[in-house]
Structures are given as structure tokens and as C-alpha cells.
PDB file of N, CA and C in Angstrom:
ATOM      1  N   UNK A   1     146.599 146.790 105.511  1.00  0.00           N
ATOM      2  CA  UNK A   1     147.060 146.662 104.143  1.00  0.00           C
ATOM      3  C   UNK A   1     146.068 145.793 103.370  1.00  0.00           C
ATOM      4  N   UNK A   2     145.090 146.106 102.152  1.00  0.00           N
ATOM      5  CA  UNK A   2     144.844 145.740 101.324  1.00  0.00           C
ATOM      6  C   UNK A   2     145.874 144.832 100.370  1.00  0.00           C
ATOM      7  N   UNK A   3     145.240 143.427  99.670  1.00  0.00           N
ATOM      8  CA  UNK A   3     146.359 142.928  99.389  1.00  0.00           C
ATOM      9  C   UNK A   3     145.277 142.403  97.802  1.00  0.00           C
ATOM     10  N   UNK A   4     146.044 142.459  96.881  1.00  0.00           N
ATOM     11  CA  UNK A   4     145.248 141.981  95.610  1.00  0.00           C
ATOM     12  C   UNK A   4     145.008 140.514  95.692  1.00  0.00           C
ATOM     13  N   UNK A   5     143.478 140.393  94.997  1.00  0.00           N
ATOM     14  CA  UNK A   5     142.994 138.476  94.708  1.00  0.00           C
ATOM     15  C   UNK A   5     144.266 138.039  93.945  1.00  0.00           C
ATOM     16  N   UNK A   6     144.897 136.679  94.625  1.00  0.00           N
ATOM     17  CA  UNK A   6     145.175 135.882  93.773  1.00  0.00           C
ATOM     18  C   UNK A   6     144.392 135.942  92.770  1.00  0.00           C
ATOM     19  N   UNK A   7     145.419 136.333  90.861  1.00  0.00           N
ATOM     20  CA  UNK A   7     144.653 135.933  90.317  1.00  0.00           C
ATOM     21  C   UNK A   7     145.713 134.083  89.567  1.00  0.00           C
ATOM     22  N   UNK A   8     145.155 133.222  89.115  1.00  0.00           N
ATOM     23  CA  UNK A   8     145.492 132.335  88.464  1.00  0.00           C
ATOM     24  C   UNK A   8     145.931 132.007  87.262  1.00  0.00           C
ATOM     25  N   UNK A   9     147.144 131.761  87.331  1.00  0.00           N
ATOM     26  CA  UNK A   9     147.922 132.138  85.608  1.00  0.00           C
ATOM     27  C   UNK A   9     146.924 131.737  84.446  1.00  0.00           C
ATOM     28  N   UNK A  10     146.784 130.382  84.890  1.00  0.00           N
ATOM     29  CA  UNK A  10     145.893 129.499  83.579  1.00  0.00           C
ATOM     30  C   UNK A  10     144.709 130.230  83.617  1.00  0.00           C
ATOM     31  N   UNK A  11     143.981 130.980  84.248  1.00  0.00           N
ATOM     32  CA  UNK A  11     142.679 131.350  83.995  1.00  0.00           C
ATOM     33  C   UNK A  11     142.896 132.719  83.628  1.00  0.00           C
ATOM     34  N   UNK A  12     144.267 133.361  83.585  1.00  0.00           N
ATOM     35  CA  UNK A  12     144.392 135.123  82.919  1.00  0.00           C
ATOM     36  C   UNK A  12     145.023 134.522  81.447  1.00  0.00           C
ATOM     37  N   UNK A  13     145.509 133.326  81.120  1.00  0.00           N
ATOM     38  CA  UNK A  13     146.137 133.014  79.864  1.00  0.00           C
ATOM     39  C   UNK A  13     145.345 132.772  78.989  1.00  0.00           C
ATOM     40  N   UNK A  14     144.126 131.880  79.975  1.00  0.00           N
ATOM     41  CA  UNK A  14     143.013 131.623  79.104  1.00  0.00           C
ATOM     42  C   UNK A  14     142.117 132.250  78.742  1.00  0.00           C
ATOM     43  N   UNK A  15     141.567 133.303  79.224  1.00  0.00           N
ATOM     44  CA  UNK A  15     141.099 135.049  79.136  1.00  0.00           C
ATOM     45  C   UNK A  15     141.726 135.822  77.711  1.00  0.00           C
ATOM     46  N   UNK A  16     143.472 135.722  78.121  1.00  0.00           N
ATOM     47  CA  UNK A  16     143.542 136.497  77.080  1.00  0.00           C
ATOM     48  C   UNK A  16     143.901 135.637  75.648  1.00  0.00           C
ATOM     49  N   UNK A  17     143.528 134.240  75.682  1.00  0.00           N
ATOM     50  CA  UNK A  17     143.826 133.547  74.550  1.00  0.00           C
ATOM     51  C   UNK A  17     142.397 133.912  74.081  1.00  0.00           C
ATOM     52  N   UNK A  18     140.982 133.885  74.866  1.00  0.00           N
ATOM     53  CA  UNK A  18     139.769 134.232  74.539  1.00  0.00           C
ATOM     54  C   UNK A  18     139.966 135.978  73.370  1.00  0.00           C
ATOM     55  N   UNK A  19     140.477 136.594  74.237  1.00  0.00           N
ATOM     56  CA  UNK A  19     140.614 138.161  73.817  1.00  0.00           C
ATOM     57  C   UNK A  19     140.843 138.128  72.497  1.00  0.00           C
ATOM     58  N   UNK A  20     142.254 137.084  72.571  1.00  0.00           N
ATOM     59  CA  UNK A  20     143.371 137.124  70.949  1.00  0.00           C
ATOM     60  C   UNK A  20     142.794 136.549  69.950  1.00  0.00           C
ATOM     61  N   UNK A  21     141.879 135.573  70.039  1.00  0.00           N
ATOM     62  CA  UNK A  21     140.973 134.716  69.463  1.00  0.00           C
ATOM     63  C   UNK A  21     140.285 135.891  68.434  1.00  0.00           C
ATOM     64  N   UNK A  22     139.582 136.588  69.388  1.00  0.00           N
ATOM     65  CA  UNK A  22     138.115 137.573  69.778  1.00  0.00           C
ATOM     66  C   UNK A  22     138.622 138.497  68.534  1.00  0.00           C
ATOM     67  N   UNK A  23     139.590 138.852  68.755  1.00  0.00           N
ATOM     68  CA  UNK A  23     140.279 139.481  67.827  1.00  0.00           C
ATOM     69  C   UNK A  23     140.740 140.204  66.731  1.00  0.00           C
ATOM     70  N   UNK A  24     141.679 138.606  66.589  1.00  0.00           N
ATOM     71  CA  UNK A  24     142.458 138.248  65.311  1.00  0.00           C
ATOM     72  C   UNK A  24     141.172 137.982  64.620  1.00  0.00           C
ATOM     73  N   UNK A  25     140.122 137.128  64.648  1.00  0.00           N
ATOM     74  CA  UNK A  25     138.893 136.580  64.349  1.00  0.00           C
ATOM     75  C   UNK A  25     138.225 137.543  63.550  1.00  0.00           C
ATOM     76  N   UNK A  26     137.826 138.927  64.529  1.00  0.00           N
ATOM     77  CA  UNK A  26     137.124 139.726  64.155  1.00  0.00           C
ATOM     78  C   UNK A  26     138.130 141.059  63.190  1.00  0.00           C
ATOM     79  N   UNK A  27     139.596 141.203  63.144  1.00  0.00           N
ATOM     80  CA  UNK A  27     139.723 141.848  62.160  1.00  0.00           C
ATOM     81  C   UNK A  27     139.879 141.079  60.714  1.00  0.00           C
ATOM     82  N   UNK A  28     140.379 139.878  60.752  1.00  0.00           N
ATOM     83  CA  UNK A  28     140.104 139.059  59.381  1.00  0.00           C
ATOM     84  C   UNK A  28     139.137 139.239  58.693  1.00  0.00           C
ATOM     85  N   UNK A  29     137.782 138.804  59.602  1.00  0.00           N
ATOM     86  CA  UNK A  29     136.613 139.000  58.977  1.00  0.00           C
ATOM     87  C   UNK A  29     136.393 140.013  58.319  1.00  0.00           C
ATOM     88  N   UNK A  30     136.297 141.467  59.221  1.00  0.00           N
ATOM     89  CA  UNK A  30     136.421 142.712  58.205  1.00  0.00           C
ATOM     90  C   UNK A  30     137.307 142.821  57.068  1.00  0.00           C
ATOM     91  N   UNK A  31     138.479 142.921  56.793  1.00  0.00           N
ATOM     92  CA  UNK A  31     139.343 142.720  56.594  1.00  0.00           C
ATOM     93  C   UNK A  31     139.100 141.851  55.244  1.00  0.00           C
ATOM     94  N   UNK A  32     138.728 140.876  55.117  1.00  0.00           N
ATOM     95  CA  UNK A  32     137.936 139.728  53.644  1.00  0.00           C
ATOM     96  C   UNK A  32     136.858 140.749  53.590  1.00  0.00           C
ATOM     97  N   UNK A  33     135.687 141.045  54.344  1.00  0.00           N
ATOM     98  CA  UNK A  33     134.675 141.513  53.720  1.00  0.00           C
ATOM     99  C   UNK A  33     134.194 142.789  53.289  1.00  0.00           C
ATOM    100  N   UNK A  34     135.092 143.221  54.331  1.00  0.00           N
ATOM    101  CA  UNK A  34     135.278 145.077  53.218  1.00  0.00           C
ATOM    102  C   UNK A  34     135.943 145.233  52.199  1.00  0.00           C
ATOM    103  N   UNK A  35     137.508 144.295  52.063  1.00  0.00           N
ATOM    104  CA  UNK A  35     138.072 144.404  50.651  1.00  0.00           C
ATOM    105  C   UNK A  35     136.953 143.767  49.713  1.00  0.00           C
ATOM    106  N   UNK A  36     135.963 142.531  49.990  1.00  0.00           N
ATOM    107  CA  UNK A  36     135.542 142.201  49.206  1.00  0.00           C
ATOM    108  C   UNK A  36     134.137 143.010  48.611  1.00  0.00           C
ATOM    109  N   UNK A  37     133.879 143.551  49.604  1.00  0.00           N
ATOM    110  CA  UNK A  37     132.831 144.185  49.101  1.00  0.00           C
ATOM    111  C   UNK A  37     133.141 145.383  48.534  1.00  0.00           C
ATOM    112  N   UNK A  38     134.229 146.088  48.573  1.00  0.00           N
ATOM    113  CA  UNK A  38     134.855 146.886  47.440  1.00  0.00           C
ATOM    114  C   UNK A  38     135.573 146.575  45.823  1.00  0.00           C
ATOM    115  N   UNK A  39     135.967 145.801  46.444  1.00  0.00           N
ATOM    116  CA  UNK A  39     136.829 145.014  44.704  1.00  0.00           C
ATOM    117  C   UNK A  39     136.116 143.889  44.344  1.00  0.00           C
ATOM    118  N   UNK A  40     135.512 143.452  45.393  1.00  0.00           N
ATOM    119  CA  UNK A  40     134.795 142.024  44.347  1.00  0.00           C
ATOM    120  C   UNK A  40     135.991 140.876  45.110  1.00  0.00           C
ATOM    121  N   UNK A  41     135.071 139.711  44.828  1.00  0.00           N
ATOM    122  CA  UNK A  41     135.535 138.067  45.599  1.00  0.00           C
ATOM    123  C   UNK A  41     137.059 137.964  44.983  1.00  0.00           C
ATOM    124  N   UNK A  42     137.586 138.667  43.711  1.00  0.00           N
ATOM    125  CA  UNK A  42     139.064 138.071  43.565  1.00  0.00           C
ATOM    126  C   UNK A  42     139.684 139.405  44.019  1.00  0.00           C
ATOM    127  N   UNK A  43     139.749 140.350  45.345  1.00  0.00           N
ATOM    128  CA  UNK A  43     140.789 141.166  45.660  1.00  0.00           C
ATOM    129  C   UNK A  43     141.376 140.435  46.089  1.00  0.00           C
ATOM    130  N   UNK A  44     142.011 139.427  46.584  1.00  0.00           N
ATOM    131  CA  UNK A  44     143.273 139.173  46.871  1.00  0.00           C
ATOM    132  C   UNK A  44     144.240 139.503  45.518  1.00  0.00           C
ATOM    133  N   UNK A  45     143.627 138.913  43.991  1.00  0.00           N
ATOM    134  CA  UNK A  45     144.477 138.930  43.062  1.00  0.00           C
ATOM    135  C   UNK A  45     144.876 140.672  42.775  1.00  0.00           C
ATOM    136  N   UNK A  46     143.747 141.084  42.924  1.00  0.00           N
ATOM    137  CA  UNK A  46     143.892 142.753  42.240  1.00  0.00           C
ATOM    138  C   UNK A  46     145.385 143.518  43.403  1.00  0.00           C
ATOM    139  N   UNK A  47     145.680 142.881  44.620  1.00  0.00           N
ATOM    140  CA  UNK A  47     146.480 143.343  45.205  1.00  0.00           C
ATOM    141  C   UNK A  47     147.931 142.289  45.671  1.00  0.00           C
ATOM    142  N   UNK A  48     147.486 141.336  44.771  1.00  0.00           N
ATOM    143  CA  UNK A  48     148.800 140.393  44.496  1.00  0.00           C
ATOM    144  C   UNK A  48     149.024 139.801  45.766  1.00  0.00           C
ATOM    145  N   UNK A  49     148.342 139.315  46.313  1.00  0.00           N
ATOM    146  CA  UNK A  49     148.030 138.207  48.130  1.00  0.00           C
ATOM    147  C   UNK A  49     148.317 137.409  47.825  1.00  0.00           C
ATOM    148  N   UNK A  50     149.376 136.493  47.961  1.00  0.00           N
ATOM    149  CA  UNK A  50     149.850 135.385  47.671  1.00  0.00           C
ATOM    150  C   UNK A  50     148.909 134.343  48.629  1.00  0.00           C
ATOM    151  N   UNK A  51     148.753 134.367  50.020  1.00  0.00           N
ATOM    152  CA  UNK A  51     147.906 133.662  50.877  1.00  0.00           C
ATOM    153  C   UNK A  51     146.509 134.473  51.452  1.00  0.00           C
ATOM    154  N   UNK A  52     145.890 133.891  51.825  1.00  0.00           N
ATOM    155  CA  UNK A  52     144.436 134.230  51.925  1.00  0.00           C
ATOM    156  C   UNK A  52     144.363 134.738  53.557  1.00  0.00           C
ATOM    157  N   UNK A  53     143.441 135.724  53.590  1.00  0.00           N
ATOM    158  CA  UNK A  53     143.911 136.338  55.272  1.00  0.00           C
ATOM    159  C   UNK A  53     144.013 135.169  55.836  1.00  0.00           C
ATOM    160  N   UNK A  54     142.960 134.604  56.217  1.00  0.00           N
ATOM    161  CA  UNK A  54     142.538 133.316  57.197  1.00  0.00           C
ATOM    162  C   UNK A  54     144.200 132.995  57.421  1.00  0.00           C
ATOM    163  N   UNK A  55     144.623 132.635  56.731  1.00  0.00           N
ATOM    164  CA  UNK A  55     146.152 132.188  57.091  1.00  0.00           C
ATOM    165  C   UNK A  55     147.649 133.121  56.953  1.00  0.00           C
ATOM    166  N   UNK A  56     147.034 134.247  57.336  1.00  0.00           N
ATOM    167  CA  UNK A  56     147.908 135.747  57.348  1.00  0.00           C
ATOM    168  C   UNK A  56     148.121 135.798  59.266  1.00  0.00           C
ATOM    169  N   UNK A  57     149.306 136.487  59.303  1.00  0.00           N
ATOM    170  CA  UNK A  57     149.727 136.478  60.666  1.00  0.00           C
ATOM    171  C   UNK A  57     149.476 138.233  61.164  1.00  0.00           C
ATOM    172  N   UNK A  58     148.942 138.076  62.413  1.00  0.00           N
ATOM    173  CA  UNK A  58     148.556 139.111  63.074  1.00  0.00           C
ATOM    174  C   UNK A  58     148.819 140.497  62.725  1.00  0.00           C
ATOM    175  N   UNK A  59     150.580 140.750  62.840  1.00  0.00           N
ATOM    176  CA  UNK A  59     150.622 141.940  62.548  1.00  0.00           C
ATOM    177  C   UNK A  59     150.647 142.090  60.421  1.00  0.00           C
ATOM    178  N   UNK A  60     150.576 141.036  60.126  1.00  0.00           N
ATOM    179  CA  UNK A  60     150.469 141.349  58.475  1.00  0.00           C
ATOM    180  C   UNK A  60     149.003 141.595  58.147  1.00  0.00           C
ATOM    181  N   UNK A  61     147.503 141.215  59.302  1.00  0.00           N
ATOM    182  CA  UNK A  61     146.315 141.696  58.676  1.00  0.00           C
ATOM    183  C   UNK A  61     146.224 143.356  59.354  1.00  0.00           C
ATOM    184  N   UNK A  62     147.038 143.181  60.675  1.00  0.00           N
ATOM    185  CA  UNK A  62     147.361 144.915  61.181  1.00  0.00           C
ATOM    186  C   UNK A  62     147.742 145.591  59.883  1.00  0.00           C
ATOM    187  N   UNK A  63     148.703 145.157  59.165  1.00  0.00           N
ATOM    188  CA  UNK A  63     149.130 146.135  58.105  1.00  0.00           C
ATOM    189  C   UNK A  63     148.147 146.470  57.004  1.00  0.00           C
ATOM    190  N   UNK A  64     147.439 145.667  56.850  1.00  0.00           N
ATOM    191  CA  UNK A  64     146.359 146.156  55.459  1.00  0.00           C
ATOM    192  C   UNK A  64     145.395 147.478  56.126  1.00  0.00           C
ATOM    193  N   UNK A  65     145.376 147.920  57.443  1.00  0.00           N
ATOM    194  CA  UNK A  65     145.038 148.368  57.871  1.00  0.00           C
ATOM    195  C   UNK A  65     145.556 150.079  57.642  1.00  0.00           C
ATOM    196  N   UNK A  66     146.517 150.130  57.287  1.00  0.00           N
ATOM    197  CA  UNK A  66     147.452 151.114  56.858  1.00  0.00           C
ATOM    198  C   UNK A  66     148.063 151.159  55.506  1.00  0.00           C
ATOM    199  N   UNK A  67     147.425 150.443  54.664  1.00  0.00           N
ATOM    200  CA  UNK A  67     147.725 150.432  53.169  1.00  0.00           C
ATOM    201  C   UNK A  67     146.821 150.539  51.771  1.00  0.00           C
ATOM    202  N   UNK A  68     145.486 149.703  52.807  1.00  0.00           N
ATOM    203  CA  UNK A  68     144.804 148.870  51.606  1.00  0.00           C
ATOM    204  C   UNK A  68     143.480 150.008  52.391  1.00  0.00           C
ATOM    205  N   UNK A  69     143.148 151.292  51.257  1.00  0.00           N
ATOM    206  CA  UNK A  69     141.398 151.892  51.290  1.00  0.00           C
ATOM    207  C   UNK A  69     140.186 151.112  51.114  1.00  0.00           C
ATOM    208  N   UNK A  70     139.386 151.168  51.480  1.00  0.00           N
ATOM    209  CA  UNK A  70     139.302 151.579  52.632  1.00  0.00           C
ATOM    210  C   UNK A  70     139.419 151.590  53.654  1.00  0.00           C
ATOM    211  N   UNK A  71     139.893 150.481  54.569  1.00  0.00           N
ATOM    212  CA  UNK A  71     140.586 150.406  55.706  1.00  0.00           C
ATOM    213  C   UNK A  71     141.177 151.339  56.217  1.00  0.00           C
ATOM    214  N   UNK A  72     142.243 152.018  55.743  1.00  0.00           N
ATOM    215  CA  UNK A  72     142.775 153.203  56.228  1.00  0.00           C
ATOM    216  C   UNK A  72     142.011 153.946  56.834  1.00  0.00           C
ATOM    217  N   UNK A  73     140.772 154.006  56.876  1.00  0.00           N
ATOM    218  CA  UNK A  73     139.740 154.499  57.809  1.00  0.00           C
ATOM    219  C   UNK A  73     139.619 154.262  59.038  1.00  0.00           C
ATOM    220  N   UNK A  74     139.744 153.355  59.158  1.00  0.00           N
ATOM    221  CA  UNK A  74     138.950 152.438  60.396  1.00  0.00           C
ATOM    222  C   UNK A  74     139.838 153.169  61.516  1.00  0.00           C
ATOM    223  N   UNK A  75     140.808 153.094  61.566  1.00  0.00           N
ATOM    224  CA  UNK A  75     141.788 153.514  62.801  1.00  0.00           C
ATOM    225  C   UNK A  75     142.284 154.659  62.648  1.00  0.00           C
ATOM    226  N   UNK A  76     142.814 155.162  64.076  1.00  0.00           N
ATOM    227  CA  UNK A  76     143.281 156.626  64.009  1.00  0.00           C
ATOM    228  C   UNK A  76     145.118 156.061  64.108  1.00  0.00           C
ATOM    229  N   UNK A  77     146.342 157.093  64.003  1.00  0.00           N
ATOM    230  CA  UNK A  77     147.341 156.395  64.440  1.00  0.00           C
ATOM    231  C   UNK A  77     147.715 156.210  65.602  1.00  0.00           C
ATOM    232  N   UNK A  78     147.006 156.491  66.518  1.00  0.00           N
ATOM    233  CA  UNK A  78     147.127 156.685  67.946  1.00  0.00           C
ATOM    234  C   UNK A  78     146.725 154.910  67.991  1.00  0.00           C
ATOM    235  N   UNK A  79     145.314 154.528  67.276  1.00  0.00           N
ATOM    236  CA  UNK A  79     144.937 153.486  67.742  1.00  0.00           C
ATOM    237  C   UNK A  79     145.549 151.989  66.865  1.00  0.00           C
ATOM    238  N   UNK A  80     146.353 152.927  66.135  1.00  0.00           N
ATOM    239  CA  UNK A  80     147.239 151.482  65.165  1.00  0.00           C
ATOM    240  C   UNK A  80     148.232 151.101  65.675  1.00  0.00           C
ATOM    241  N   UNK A  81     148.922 152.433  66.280  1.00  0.00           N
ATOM    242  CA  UNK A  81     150.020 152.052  67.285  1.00  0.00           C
ATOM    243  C   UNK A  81     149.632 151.145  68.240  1.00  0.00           C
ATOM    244  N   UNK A  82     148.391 151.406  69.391  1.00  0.00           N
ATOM    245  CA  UNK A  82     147.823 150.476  70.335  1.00  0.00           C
ATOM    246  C   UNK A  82     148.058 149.024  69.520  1.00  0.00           C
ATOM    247  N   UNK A  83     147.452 148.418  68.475  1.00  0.00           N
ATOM    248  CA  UNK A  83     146.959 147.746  67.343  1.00  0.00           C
ATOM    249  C   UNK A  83     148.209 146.462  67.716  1.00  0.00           C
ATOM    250  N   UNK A  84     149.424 147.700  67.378  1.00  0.00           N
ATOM    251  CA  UNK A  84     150.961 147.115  66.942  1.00  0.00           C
ATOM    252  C   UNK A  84     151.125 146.179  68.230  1.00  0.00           C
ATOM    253  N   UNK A  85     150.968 146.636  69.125  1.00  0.00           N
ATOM    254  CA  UNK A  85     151.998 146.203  70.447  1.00  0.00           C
ATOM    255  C   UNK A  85     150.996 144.965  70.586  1.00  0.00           C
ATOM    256  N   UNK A  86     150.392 144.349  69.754  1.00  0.00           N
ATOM    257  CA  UNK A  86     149.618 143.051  69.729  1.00  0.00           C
ATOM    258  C   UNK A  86     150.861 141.686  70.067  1.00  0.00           C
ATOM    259  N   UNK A  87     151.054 142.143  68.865  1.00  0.00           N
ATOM    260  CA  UNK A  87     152.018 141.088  68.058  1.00  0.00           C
ATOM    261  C   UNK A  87     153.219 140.665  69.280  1.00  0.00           C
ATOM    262  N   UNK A  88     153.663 141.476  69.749  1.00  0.00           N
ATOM    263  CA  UNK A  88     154.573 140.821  71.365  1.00  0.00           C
ATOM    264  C   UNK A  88     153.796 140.315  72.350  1.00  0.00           C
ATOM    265  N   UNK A  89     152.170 140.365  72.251  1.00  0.00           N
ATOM    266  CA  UNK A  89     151.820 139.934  73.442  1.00  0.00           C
ATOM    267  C   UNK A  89     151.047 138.381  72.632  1.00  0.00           C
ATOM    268  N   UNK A  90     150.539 138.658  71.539  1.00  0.00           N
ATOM    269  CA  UNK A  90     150.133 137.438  70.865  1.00  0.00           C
ATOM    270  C   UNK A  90     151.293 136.433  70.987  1.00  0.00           C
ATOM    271  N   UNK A  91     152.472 136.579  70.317  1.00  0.00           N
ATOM    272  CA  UNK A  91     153.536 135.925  70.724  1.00  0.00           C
ATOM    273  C   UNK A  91     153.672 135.576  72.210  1.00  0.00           C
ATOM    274  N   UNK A  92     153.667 135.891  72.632  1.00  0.00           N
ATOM    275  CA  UNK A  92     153.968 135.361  74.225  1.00  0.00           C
ATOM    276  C   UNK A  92     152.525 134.484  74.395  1.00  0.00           C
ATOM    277  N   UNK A  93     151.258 134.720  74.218  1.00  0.00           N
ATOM    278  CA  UNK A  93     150.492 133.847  74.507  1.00  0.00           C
ATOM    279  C   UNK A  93     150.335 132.419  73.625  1.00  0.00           C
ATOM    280  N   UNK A  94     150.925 132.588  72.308  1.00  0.00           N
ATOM    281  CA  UNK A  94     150.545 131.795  71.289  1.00  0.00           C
ATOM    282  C   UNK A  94     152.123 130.395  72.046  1.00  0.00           C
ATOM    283  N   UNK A  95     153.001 131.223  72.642  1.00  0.00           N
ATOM    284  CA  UNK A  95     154.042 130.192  73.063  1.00  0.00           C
ATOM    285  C   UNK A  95     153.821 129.904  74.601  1.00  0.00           C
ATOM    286  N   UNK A  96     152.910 130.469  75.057  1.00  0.00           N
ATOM    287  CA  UNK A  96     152.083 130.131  76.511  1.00  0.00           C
ATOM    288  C   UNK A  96     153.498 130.397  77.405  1.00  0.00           C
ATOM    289  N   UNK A  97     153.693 131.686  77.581  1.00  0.00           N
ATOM    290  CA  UNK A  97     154.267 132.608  78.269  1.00  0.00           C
ATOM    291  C   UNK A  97     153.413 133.489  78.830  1.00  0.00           C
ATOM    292  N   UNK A  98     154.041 133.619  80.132  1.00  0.00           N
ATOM    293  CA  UNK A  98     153.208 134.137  81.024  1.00  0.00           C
ATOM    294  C   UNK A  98     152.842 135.851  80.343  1.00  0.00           C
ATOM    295  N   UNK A  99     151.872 136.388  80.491  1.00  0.00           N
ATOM    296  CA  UNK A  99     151.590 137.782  80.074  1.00  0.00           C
ATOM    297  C   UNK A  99     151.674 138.954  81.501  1.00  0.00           C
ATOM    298  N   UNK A 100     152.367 139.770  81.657  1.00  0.00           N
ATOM    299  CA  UNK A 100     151.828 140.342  82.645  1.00  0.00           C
ATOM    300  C   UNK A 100     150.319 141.298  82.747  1.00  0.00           C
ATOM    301  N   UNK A 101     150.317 141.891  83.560  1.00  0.00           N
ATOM    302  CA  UNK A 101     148.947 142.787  83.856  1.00  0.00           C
ATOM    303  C   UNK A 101     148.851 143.948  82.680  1.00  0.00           C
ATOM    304  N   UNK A 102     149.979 144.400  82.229  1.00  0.00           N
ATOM    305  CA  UNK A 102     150.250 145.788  81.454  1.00  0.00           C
ATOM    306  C   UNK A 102     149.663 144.937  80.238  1.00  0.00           C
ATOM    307  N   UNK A 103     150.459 143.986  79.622  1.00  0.00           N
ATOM    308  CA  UNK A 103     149.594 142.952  78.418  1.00  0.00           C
ATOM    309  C   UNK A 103     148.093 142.704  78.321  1.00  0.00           C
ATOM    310  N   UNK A 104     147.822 142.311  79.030  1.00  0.00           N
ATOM    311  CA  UNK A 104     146.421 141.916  79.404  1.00  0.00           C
ATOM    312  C   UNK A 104     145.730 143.021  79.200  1.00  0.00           C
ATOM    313  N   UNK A 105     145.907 144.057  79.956  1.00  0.00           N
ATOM    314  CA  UNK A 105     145.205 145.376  79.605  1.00  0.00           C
ATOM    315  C   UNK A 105     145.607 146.008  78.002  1.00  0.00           C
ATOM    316  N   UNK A 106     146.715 145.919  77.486  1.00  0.00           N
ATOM    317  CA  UNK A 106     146.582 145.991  75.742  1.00  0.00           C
ATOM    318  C   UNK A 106     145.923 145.106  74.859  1.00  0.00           C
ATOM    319  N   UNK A 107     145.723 143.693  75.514  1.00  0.00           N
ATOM    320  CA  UNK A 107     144.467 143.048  74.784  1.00  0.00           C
ATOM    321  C   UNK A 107     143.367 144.113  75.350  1.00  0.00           C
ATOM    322  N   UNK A 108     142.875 144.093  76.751  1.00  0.00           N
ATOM    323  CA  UNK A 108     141.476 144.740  76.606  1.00  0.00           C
ATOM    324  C   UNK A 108     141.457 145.563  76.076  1.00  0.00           C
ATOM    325  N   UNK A 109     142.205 146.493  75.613  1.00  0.00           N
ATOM    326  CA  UNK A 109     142.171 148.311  75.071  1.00  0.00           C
ATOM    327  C   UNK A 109     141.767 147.754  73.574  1.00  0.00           C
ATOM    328  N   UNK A 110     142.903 146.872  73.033  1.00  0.00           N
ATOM    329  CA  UNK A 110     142.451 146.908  71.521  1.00  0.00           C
ATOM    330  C   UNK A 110     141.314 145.967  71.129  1.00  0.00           C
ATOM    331  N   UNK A 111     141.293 145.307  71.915  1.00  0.00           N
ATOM    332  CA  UNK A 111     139.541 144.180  72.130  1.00  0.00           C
ATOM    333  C   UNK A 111     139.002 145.588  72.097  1.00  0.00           C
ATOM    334  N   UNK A 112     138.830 146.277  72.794  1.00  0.00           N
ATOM    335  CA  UNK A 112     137.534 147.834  72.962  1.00  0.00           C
ATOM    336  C   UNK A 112     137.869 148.922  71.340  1.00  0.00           C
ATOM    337  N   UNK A 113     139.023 148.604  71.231  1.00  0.00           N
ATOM    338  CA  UNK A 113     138.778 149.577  70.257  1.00  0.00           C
ATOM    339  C   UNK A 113     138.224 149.013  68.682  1.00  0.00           C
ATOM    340  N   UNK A 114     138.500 147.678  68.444  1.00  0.00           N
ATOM    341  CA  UNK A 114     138.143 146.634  67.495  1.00  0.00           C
ATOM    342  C   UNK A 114     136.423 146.668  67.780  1.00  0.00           C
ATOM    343  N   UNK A 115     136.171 146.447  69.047  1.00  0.00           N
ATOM    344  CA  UNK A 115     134.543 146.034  68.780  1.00  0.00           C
ATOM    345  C   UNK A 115     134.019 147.639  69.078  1.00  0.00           C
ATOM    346  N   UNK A 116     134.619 148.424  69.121  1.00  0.00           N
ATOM    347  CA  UNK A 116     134.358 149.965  68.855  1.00  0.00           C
ATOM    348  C   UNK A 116     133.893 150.534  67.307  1.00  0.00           C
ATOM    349  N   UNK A 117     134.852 149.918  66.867  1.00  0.00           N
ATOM    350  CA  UNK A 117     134.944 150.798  65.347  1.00  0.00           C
ATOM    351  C   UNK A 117     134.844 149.536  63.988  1.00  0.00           C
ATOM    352  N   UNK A 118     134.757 148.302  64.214  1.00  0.00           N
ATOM    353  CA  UNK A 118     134.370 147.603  63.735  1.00  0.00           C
ATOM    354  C   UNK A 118     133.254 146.620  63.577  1.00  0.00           C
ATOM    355  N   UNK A 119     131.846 147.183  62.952  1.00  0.00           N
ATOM    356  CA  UNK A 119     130.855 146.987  63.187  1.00  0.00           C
ATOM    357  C   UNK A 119     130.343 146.089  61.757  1.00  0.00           C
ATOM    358  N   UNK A 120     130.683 144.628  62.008  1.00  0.00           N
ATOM    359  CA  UNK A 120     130.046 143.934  61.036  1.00  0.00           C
ATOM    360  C   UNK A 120     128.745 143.480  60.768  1.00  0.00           C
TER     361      UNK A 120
END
């Protein structure tokens, strides 16, 4: 019988806090700089943003993703859905709850599909 490596909670939590980081990080960025480079430095006002991404929560910069053109590009719905199931696993890491293996692998999928199709 083959038996799997111990792996170590704190070092798969800290992996995927790296991932969520990796991220959240990198769709913000797009996210400010494609709206901005379409509407100009005051789109937040032209679309009535009360707060500034930087301090927007996960699945609310997911949503501009499905509202705000050009963005609506970027993803297919196959891969917004992937996108969605963030937000239960961000939660569980952001309250340092354990993630299982199935989690971990929906960070890597949408980590791959983010540095796939988002090329800043």
C-alpha cells in the first residue's frame, strides 16, 4: 500500500493564503486599470463606486467581471462560475480554517485561469 506525504496544515494554509493573495491582487489590478484605461482616472464616479476596489471584497471585484465592459470579456461562464466558488474558500482561509484538498485545487484552477487570461 502506497500511502500519501504527510502534508502540513500551516504550510497548505500558507500556500493557499500565497494563491489568495496572488489573486485577489492580480484581479484588482486589472480591474482599476482596464476600467481606467477605458473611462479615464474618475470611473469609479461614471459608475457610482462608492469605495475604491483596493478595499472591495472578493466576490464584489468577481462581479464587475460580469457587468462592467470591458471585462465581460475576460471570462467565459464556465470560468466565472470556477471564479465564484472563491469566496467560500477565501472565507475559510481569511478565518484560518482548515481548507481541504478539493479547495486548494479551486485556488490552483482559478490562480491558472487569472494568470491565463489576464495579462498586465
Amino acid at each position: 500500500m502506497i500511502k500519501e506525504p504527510y502534508k502540513n496544515p500551516s504550510e497548505v494554509m500558507s500556500s493557499a493564503y500565497t494563491l489568495l493573495y496572488e489573486i485577489e491582487t492580480r484581479l484588482k489590478n486589472y480591474v482599476n486599470w482596464t476600467l481606467m484605461k477605458n473611462y479615464g482616472l474618475k470611473w469609479q464616479y461614471k459608475f457610482n463606486e462608492a469605495r475604491p476596489v483596493e478595499s472591495k471584497s472578493l466576490y464584489e471585484i468577481i462581479s464587475y467581471f460580469e457587468k462592467y465592459p470591458p471585462l465581460t470579456e475576460c471570462f467565459t461562464p464556465i470560468e466565472l462560475e470556477s471564479l465564484s466558488k472563491l469566496t467560500k474558500v477565501r472565507n475559510k482561509i481569511a478565518h484560518m480554517h482548515d481548507i481541504t484538498d478539493l479547495e486548494f485545487e479551486i485556488l490552483r484552477h482559478c490562480s491558472f485561469i487569472i494568470k491565463c487570461k489576464l495579462k498586465l
